[in-house]
PDB file of N, CA and C in Angstrom:
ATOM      1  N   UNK A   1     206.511 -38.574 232.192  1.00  0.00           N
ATOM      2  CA  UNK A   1     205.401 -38.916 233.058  1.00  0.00           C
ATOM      3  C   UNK A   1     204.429 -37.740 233.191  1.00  0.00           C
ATOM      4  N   UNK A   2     204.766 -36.527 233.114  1.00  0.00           N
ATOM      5  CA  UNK A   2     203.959 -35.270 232.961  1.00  0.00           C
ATOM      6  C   UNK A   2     203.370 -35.267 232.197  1.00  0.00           C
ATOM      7  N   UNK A   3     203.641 -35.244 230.958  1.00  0.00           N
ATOM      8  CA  UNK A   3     203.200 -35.310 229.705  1.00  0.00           C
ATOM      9  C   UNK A   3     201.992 -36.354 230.038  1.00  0.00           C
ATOM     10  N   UNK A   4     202.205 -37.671 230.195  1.00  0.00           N
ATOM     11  CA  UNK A   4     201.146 -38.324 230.119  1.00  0.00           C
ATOM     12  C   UNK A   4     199.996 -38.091 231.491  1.00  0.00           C
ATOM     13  N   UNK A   5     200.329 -37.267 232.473  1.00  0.00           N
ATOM     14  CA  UNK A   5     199.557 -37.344 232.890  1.00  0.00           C
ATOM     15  C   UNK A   5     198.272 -35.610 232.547  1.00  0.00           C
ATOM     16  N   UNK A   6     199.273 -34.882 232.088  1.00  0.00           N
ATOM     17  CA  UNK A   6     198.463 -33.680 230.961  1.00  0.00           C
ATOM     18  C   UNK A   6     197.600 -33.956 229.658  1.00  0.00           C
ATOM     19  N   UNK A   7     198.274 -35.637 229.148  1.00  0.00           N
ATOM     20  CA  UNK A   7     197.392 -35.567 228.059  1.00  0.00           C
ATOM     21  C   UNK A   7     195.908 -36.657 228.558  1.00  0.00           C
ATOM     22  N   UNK A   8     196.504 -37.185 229.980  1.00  0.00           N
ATOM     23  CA  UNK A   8     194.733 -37.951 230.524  1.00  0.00           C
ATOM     24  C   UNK A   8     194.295 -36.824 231.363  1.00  0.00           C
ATOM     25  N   UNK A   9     194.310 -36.400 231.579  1.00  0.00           N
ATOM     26  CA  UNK A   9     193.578 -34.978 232.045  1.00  0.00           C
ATOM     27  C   UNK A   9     192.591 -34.164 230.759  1.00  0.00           C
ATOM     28  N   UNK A  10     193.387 -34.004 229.932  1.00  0.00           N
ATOM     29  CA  UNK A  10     192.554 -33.329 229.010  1.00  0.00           C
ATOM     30  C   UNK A  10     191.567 -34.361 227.874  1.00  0.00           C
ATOM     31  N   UNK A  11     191.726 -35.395 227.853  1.00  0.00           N
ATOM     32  CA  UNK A  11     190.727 -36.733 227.169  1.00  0.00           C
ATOM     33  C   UNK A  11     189.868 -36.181 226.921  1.00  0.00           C
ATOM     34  N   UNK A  12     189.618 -36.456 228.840  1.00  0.00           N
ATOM     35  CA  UNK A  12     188.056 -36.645 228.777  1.00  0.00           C
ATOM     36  C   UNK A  12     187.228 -35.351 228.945  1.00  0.00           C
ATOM     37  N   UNK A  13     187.605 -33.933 229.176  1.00  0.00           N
ATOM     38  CA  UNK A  13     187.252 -32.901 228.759  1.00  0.00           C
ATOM     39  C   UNK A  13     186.730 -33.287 227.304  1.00  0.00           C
ATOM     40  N   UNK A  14     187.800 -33.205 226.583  1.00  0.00           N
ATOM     41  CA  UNK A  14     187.024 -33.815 225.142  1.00  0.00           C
ATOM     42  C   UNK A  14     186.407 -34.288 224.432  1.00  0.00           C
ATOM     43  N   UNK A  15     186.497 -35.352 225.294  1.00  0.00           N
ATOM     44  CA  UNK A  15     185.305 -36.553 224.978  1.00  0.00           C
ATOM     45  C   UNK A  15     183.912 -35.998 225.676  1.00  0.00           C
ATOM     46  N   UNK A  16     184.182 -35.341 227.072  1.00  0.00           N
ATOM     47  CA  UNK A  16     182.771 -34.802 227.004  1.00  0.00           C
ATOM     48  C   UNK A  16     182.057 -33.482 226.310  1.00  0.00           C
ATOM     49  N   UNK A  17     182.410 -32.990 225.548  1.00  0.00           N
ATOM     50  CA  UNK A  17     181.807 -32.049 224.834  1.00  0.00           C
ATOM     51  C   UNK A  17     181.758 -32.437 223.959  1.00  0.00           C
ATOM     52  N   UNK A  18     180.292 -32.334 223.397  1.00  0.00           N
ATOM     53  CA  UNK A  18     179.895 -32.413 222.049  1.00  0.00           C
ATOM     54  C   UNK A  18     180.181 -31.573 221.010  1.00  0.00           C
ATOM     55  N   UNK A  19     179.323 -31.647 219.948  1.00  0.00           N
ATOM     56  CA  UNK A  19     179.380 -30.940 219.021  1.00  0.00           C
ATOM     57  C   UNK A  19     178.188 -29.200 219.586  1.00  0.00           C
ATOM     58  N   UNK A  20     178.887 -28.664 218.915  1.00  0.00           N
ATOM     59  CA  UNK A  20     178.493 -27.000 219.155  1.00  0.00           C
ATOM     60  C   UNK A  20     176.621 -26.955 218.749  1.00  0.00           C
ATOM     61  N   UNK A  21     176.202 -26.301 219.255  1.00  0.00           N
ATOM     62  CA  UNK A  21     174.966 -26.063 219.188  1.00  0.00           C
ATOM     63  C   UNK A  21     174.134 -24.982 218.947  1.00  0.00           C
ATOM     64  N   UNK A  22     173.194 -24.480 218.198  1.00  0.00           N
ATOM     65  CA  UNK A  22     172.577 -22.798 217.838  1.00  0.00           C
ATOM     66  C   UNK A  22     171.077 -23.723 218.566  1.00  0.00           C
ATOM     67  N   UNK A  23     171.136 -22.599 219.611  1.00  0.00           N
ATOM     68  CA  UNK A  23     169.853 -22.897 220.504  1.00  0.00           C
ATOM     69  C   UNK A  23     168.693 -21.731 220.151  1.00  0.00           C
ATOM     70  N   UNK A  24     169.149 -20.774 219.327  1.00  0.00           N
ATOM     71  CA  UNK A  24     168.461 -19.776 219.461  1.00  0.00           C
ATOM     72  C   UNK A  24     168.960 -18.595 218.039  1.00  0.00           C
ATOM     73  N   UNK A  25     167.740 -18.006 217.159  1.00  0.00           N
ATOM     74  CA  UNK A  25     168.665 -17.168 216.640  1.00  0.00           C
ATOM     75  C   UNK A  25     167.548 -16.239 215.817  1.00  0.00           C
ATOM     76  N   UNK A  26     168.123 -14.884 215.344  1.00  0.00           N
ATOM     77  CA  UNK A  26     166.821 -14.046 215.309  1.00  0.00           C
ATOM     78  C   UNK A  26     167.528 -13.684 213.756  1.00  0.00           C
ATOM     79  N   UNK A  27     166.700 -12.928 213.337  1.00  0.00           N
ATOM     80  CA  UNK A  27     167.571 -11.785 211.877  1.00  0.00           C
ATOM     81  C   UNK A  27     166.240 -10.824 211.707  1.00  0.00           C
ATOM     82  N   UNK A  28     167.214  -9.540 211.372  1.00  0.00           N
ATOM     83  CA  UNK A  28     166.328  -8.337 210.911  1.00  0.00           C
ATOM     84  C   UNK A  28     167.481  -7.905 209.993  1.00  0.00           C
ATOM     85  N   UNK A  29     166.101  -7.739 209.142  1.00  0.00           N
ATOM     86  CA  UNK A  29     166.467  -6.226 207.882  1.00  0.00           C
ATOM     87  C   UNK A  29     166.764  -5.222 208.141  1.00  0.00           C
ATOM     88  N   UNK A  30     167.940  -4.624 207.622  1.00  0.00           N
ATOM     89  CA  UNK A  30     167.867  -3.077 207.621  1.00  0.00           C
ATOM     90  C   UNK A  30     168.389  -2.600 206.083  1.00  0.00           C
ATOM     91  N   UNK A  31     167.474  -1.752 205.856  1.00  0.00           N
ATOM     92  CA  UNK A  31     168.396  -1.584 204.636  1.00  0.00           C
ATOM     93  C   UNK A  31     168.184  -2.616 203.619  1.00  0.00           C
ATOM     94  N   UNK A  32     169.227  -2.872 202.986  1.00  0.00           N
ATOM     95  CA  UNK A  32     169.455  -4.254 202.018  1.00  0.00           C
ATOM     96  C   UNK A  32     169.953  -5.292 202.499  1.00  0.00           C
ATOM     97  N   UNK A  33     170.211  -5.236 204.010  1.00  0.00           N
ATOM     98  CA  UNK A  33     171.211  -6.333 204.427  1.00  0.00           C
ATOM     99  C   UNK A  33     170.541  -6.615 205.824  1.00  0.00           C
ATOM    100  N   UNK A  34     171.020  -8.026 206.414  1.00  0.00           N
ATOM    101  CA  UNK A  34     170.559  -8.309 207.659  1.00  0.00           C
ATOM    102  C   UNK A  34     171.745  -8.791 208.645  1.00  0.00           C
ATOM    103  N   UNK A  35     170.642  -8.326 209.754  1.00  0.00           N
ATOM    104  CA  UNK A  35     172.119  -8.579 211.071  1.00  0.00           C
ATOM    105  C   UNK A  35     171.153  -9.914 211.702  1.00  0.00           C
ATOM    106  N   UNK A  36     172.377 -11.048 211.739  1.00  0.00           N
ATOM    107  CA  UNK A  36     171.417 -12.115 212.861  1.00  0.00           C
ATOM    108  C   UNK A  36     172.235 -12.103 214.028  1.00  0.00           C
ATOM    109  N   UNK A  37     171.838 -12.766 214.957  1.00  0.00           N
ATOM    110  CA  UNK A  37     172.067 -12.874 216.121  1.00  0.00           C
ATOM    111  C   UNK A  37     171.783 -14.083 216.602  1.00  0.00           C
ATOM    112  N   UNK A  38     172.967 -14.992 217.192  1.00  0.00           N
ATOM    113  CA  UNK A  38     172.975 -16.564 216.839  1.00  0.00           C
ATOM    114  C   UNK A  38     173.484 -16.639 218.595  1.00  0.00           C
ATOM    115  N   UNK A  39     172.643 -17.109 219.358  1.00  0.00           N
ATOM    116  CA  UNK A  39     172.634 -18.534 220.741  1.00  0.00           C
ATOM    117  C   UNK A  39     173.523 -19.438 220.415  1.00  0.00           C
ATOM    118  N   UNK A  40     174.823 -19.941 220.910  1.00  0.00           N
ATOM    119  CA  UNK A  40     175.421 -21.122 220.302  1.00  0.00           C
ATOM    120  C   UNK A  40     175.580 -21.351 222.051  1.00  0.00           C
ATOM    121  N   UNK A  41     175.485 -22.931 222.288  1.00  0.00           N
ATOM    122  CA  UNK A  41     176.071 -23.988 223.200  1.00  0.00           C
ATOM    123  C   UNK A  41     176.925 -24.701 223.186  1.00  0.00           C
ATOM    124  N   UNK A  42     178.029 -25.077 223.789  1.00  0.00           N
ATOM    125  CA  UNK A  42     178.680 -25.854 223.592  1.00  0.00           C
ATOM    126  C   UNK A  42     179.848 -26.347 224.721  1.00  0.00           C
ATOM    127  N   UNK A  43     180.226 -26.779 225.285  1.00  0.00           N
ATOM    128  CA  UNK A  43     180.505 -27.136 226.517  1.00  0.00           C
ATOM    129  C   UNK A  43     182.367 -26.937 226.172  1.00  0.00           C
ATOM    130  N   UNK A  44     182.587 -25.797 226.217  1.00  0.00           N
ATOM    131  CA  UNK A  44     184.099 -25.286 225.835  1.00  0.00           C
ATOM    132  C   UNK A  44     184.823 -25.507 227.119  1.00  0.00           C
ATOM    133  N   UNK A  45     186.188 -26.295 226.573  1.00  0.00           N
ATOM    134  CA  UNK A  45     186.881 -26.664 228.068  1.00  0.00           C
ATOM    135  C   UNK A  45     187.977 -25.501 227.930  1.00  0.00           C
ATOM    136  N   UNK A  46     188.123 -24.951 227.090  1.00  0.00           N
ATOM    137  CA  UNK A  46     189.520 -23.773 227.162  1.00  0.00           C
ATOM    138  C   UNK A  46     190.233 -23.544 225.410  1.00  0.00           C
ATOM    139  N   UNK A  47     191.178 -23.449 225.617  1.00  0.00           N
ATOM    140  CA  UNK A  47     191.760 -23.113 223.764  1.00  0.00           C
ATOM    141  C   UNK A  47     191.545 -24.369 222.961  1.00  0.00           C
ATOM    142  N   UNK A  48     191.978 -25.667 223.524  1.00  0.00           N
ATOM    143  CA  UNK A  48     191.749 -26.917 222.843  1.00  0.00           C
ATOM    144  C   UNK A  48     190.355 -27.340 222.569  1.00  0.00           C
ATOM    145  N   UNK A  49     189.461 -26.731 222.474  1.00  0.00           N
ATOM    146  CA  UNK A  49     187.733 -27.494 222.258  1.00  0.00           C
ATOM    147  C   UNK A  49     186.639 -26.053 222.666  1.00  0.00           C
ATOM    148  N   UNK A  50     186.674 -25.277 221.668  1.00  0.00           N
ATOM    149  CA  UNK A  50     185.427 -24.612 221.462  1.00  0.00           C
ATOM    150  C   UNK A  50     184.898 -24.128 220.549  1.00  0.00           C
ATOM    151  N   UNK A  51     183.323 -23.568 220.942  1.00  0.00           N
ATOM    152  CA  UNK A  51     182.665 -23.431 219.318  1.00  0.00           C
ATOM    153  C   UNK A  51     183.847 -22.126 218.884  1.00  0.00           C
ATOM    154  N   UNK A  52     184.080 -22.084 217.726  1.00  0.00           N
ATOM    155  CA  UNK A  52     184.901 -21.329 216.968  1.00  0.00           C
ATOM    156  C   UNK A  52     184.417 -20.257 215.763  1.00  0.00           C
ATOM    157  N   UNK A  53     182.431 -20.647 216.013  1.00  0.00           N
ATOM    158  CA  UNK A  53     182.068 -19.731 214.325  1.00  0.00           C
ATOM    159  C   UNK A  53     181.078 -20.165 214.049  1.00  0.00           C
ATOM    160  N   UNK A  54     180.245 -19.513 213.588  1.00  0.00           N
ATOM    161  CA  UNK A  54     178.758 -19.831 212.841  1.00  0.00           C
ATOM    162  C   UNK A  54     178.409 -19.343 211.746  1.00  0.00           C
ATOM    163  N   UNK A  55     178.024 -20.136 211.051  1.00  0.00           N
ATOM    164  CA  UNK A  55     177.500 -19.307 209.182  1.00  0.00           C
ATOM    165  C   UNK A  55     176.499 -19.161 208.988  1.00  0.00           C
ATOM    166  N   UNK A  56     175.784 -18.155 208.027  1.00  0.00           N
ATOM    167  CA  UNK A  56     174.528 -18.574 207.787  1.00  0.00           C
ATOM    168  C   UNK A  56     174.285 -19.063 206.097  1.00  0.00           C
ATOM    169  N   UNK A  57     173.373 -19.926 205.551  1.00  0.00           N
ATOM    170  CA  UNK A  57     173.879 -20.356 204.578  1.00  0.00           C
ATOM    171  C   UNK A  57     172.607 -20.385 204.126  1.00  0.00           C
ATOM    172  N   UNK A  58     172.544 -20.100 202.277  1.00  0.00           N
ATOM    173  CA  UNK A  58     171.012 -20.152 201.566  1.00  0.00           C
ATOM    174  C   UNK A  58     170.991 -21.878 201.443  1.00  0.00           C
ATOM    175  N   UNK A  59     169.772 -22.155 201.252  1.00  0.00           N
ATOM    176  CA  UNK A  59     169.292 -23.420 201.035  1.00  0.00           C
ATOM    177  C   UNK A  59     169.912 -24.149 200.339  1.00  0.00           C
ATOM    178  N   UNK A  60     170.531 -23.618 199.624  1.00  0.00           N
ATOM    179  CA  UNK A  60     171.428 -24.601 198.483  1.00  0.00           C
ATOM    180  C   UNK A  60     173.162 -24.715 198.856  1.00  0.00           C
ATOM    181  N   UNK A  61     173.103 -24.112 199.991  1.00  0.00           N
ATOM    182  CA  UNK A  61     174.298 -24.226 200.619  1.00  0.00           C
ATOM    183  C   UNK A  61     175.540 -23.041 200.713  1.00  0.00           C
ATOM    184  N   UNK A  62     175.387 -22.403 199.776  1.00  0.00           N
ATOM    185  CA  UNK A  62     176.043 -20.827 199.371  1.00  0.00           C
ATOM    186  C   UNK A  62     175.656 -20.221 201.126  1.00  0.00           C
ATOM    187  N   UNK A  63     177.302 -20.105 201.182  1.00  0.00           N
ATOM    188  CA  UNK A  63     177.812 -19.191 202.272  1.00  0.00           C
ATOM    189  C   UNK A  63     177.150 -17.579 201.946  1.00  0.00           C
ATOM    190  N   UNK A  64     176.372 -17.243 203.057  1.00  0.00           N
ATOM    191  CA  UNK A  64     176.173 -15.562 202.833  1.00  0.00           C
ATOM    192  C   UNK A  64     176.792 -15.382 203.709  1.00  0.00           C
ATOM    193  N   UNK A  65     177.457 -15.174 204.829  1.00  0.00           N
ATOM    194  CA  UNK A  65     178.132 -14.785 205.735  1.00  0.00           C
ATOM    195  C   UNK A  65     178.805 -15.667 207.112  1.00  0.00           C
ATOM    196  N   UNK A  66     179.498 -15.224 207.549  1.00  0.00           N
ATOM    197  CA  UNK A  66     180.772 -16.290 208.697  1.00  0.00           C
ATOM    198  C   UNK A  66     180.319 -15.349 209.931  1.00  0.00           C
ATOM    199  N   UNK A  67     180.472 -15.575 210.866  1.00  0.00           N
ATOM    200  CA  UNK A  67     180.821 -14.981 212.459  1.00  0.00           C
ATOM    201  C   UNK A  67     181.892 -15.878 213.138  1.00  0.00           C
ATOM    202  N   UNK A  68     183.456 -15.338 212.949  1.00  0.00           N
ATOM    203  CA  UNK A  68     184.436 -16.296 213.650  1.00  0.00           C
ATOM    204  C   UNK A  68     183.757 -15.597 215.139  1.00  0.00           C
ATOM    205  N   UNK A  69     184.938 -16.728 215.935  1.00  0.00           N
ATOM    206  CA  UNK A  69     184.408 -16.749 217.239  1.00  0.00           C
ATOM    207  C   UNK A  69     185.838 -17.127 217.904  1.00  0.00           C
ATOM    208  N   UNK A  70     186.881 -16.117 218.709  1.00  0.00           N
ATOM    209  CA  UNK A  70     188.214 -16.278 218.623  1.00  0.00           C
ATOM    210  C   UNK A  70     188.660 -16.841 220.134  1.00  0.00           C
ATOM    211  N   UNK A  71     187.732 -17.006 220.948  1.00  0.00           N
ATOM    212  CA  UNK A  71     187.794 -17.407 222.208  1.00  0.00           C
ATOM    213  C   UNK A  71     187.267 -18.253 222.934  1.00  0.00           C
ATOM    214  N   UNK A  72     187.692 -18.977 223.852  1.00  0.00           N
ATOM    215  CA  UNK A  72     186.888 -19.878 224.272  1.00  0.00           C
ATOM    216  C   UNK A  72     185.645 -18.969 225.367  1.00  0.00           C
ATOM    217  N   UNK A  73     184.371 -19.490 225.923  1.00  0.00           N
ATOM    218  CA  UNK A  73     183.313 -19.239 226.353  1.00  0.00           C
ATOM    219  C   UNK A  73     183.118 -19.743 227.456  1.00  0.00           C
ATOM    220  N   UNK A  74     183.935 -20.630 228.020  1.00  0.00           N
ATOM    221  CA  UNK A  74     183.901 -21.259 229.221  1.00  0.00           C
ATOM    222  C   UNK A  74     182.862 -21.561 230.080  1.00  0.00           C
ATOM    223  N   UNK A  75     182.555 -20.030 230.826  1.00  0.00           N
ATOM    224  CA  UNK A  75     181.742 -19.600 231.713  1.00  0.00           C
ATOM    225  C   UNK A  75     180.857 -18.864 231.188  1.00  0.00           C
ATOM    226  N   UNK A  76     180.258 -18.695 229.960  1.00  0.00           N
ATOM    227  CA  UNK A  76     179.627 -18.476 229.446  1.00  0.00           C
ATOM    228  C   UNK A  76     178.298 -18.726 228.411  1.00  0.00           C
ATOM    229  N   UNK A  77     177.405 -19.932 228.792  1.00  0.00           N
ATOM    230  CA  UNK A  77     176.850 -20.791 228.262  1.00  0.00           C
ATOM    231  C   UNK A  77     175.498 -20.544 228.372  1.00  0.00           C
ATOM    232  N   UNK A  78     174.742 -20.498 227.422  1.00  0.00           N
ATOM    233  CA  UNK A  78     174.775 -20.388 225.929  1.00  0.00           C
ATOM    234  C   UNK A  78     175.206 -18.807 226.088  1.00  0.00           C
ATOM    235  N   UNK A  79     176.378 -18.748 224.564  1.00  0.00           N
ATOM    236  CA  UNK A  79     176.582 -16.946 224.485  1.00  0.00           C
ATOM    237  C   UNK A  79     175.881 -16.937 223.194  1.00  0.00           C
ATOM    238  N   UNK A  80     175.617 -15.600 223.079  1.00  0.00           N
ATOM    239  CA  UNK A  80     174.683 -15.441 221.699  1.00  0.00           C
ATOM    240  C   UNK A  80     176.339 -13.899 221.320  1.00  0.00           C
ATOM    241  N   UNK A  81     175.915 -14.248 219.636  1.00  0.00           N
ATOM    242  CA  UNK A  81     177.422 -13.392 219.158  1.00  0.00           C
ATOM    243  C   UNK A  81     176.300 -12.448 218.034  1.00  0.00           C
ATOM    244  N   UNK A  82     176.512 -11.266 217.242  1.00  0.00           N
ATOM    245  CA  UNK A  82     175.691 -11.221 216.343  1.00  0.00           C
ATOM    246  C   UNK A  82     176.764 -10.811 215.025  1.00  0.00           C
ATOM    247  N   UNK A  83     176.239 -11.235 213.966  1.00  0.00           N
ATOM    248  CA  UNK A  83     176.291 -10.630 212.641  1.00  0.00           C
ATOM    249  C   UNK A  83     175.848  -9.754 211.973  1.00  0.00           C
ATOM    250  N   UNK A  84     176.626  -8.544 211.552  1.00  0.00           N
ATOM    251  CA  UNK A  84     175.968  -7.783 210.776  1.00  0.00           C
ATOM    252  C   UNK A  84     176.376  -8.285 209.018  1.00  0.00           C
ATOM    253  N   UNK A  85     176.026  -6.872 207.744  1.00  0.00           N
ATOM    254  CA  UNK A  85     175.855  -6.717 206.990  1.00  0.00           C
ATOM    255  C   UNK A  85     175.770  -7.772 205.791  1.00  0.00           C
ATOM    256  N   UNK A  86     174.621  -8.802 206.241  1.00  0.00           N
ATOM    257  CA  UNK A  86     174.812 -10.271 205.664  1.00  0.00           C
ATOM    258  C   UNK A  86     173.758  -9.735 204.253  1.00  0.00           C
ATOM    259  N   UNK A  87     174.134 -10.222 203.110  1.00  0.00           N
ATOM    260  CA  UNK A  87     173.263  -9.729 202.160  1.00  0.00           C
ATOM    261  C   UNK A  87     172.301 -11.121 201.377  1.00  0.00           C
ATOM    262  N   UNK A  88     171.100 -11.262 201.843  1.00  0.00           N
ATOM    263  CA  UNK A  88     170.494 -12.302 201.647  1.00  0.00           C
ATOM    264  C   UNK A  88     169.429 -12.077 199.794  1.00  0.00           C
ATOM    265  N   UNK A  89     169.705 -12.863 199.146  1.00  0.00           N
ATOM    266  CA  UNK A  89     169.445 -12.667 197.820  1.00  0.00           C
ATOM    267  C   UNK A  89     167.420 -12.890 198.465  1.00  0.00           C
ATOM    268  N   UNK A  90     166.963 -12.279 197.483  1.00  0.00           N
ATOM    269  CA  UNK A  90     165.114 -11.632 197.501  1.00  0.00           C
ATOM    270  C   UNK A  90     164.716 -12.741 197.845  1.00  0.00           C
ATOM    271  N   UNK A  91     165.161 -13.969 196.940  1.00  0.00           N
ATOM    272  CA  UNK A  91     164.158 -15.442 196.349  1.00  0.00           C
ATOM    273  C   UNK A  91     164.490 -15.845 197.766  1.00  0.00           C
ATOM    274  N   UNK A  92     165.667 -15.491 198.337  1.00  0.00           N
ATOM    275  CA  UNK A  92     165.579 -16.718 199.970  1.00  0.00           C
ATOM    276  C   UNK A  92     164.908 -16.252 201.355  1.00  0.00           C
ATOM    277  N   UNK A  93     163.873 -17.180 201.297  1.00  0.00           N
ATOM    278  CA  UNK A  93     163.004 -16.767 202.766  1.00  0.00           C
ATOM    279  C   UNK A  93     163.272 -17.351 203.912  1.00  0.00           C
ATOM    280  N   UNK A  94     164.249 -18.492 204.170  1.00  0.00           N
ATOM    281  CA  UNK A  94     165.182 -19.378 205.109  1.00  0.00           C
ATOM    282  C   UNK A  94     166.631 -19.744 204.672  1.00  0.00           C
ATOM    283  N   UNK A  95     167.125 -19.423 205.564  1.00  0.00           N
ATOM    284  CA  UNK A  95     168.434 -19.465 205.946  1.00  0.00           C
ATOM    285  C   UNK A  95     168.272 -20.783 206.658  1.00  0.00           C
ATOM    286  N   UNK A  96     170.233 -20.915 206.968  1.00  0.00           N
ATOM    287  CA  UNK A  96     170.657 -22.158 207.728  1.00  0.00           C
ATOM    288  C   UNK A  96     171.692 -22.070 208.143  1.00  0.00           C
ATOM    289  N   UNK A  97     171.568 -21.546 209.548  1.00  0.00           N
ATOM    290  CA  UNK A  97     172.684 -21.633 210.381  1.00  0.00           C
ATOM    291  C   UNK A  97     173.390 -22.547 210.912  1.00  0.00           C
ATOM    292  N   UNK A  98     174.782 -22.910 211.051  1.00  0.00           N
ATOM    293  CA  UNK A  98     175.752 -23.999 211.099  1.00  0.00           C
ATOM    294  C   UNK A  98     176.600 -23.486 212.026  1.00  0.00           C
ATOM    295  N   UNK A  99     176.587 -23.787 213.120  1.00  0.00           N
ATOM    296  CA  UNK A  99     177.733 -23.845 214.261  1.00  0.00           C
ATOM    297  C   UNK A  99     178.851 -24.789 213.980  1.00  0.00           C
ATOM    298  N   UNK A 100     180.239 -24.315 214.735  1.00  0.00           N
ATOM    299  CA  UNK A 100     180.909 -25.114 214.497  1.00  0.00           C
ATOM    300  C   UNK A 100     182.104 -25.267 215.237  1.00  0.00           C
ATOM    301  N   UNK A 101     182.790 -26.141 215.962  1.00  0.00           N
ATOM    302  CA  UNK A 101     184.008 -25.733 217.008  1.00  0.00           C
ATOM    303  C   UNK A 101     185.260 -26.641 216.398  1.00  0.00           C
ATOM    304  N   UNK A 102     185.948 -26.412 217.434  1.00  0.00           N
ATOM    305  CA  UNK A 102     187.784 -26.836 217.120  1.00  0.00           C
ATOM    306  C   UNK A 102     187.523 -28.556 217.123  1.00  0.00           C
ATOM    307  N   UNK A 103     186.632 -29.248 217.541  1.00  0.00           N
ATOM    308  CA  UNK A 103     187.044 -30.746 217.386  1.00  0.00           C
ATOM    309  C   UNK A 103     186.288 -31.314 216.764  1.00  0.00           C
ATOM    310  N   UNK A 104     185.068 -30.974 216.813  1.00  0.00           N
ATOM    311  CA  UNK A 104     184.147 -31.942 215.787  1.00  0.00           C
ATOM    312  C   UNK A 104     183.715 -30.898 214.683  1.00  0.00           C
ATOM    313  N   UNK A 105     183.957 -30.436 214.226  1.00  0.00           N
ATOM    314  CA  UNK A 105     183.996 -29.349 213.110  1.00  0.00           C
ATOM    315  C   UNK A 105     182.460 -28.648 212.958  1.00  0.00           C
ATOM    316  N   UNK A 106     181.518 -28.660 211.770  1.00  0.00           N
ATOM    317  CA  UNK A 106     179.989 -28.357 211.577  1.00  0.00           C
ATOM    318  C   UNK A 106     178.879 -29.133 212.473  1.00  0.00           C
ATOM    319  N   UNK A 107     178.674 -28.429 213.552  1.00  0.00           N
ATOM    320  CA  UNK A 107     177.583 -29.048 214.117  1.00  0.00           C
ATOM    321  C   UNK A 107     176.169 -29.028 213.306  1.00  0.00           C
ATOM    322  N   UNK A 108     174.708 -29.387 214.054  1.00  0.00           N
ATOM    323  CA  UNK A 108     173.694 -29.604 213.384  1.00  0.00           C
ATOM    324  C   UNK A 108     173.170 -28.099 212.836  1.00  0.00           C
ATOM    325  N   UNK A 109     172.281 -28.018 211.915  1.00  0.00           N
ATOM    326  CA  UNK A 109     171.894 -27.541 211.073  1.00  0.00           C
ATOM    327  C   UNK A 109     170.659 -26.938 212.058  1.00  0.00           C
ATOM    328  N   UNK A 110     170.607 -25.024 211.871  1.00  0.00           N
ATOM    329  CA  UNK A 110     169.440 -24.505 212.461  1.00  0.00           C
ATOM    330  C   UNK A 110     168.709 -23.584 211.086  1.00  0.00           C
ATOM    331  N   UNK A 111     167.695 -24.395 210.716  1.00  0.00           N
ATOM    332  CA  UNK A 111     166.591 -23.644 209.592  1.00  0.00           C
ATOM    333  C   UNK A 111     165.994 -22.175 210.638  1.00  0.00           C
ATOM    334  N   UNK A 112     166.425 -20.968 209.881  1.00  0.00           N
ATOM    335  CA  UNK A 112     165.332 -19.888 210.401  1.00  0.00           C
ATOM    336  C   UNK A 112     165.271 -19.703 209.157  1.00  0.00           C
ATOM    337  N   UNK A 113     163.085 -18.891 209.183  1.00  0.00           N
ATOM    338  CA  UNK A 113     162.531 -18.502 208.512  1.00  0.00           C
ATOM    339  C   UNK A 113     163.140 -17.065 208.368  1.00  0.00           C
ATOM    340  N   UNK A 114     162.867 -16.021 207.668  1.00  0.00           N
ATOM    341  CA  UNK A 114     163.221 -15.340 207.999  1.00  0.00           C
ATOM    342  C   UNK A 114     162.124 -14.544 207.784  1.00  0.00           C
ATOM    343  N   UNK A 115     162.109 -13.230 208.575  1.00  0.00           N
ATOM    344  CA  UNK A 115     160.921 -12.278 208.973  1.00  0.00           C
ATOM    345  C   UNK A 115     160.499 -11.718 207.396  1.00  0.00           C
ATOM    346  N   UNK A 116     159.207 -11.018 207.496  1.00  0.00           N
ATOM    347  CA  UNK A 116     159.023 -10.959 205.939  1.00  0.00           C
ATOM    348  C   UNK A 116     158.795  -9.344 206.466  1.00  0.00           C
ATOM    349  N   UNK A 117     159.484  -8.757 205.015  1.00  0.00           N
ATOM    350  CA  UNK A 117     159.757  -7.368 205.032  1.00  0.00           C
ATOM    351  C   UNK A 117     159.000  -6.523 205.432  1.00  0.00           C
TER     352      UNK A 117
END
């Protein structure tokens, strides 16, 4: 009877959080490489349901870099996390950042331009 009343307790936590969200996100050059800095939302109820990581990805889909994300955020909404030493090839002038958490996996897709040298 515990059990079931631990696993309707936690449902609808679940059911109310969506998918993870990049509300916000910057990148600078240094060097040969860039650090971004990624806004993610997402309505984290504790270890079972939060954003978990954001990528940034060239247009054609090629991973340039990951930012895991090992904790839940709770009380912390929107947190912004940053990335360093991401190495973005010359020809790409936008990126595409992809949030993503423990239940609904790749949230929506954030196009940044990126600053010109």
């Amino acid at each position: 009877m515990k059990l079931i009343a631990i696993l309707l307790y936690l449902i609808p936590s679940i059911a109310i959080a969506g998918p993870a969200v990049v509300v916000d996100a910057t990148a600078v050059k240094s060097g040969q490489t860039w650090t971004f800095s990624v806004a993610i939302e997402h309505a984290d109820t504790g270890w079972e349901n939060y954003a978990d990581g954001w990528g940034v990805y060239a247009p054609d889909g090629t991973e340039l870099g990951y930012r895991v994300l090992v904790h839940p955020h709770v009380n912390e909404q929107p947190f912004t996390r940053s990335l360093s030493g991401v190495i973005i090839p010359d020809a790409v002038t936008q990126v595409i950042i992809k949030p993503r958490d423990l239940v609904h996996g790749i949230g929506a897709d954030y196009p940044l331009i990126l600053p010109a040298n």
